[in-house]
Protein backbone atom coordinates (compact mmCIF):
# COMPACT_ATOMS: atom_id res chain seq x y z
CA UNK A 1 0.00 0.00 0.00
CA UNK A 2 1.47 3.23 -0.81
CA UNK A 3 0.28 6.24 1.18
CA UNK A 4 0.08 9.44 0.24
CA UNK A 5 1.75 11.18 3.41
CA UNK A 6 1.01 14.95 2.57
CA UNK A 7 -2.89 14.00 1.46
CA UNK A 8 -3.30 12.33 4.60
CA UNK A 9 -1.48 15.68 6.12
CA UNK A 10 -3.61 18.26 4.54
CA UNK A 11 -6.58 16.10 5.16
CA UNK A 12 -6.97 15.21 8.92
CA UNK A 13 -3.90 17.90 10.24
CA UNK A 14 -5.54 20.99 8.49
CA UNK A 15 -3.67 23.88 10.22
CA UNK A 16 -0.47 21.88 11.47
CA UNK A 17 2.78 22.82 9.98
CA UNK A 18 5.42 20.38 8.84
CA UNK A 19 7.66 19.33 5.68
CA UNK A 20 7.94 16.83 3.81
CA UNK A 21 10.98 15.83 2.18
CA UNK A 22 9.96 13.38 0.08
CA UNK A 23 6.76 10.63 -0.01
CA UNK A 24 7.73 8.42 2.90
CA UNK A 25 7.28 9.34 6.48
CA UNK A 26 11.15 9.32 7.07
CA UNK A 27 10.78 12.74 5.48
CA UNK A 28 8.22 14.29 7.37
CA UNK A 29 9.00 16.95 9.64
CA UNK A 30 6.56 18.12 12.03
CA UNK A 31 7.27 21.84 13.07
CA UNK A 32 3.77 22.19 15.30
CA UNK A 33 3.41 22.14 18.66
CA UNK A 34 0.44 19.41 18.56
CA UNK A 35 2.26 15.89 18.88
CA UNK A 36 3.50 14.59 15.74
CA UNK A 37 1.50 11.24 14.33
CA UNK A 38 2.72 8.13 13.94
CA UNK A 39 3.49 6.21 10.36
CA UNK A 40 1.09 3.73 12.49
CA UNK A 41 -1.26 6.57 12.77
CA UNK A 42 -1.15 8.14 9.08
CA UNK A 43 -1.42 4.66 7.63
CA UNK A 44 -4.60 3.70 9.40
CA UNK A 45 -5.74 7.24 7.97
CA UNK A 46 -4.72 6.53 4.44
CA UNK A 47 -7.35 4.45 2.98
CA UNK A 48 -10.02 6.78 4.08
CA UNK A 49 -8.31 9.69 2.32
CA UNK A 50 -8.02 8.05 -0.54
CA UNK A 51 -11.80 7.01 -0.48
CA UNK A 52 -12.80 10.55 0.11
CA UNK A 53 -10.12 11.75 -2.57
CA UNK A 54 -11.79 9.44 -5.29
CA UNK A 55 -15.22 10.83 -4.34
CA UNK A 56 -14.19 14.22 -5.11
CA UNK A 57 -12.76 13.28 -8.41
CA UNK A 58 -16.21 11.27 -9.31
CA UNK A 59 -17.92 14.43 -8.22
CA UNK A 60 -16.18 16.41 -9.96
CA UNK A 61 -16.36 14.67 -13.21
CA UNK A 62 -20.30 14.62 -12.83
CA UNK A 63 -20.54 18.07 -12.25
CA UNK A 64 -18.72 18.52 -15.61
CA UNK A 65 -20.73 15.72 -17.44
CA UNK A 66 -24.24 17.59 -15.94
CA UNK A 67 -22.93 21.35 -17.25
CA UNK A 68 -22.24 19.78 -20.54
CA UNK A 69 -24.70 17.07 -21.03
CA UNK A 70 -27.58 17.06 -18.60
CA UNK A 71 -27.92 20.80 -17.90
CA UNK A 72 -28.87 22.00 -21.55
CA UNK A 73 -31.53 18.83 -21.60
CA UNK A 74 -32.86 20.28 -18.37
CA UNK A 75 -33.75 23.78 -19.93
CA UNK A 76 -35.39 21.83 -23.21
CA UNK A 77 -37.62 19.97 -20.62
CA UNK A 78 -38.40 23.84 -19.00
CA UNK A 79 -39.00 25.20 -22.33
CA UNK A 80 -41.23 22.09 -23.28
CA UNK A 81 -39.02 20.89 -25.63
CA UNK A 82 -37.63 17.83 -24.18
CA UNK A 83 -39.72 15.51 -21.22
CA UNK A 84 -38.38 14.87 -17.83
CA UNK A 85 -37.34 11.57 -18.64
CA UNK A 86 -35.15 12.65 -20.97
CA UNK A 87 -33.71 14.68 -18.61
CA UNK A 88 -33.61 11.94 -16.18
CA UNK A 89 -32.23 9.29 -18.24
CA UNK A 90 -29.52 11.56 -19.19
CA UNK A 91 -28.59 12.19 -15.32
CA UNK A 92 -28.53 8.71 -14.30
CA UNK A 93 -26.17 7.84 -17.92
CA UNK A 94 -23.52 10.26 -16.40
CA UNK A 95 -24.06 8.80 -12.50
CA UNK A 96 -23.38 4.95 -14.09
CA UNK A 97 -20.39 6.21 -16.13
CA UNK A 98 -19.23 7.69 -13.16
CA UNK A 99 -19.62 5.50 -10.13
CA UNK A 100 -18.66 6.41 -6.85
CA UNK A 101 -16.11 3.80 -5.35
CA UNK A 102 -16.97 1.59 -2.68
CA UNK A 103 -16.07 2.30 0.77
CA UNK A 104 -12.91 1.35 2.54
């Protein structure tokens, strides 16, 4: 498993300083006066950053898909020319193209 040290960081230490020299832990420096985490610690964090990481990408993505694809159907359906369904269908196409992962 490879953990991404300064996501986990920025994550779950928002406001802490520290460096990282590096991607291991060997090259974290923790310059706060809150105790530094363990590797131990940071690991057990990891796979729900990741999971949370991937979630924002997925949302992300949709949010572009629905501007470019789903959005103009949405105003045809207002203006009566296009049905909900359409509308609909074309939501839950970009949802299934973009699945959420499953959780750690």
């Amino acid at each position: 498993m490879s953990v991404d040290y300064a996501a986990v960081l920025v994550a779950k230490y928002p406001g802490t300083q520290w460096t990282l020299d590096g991607d291991n832990y060997d090259g974290l420096t923790w310059l706060d006066n809150s105790p530094k985490p363990s590797q131990a610690e940071l690991d057990a964090l990891w796979p729900q950053v990741d999971y949370e990481n991937q979630c924002d990408t997925v949302s992300n993505t949709r949010h572009k898909e629905y501007i470019k694809t789903s959005d103009p159907i949405f105003f045809e359906w207002q203006r009566g020319t296009k049905t909900q369904a359409e509308w609909e269908t074309a939501v839950e196409a970009i949802k299934t193209a973009n699945p959420y992962p499953p959780a750690p």
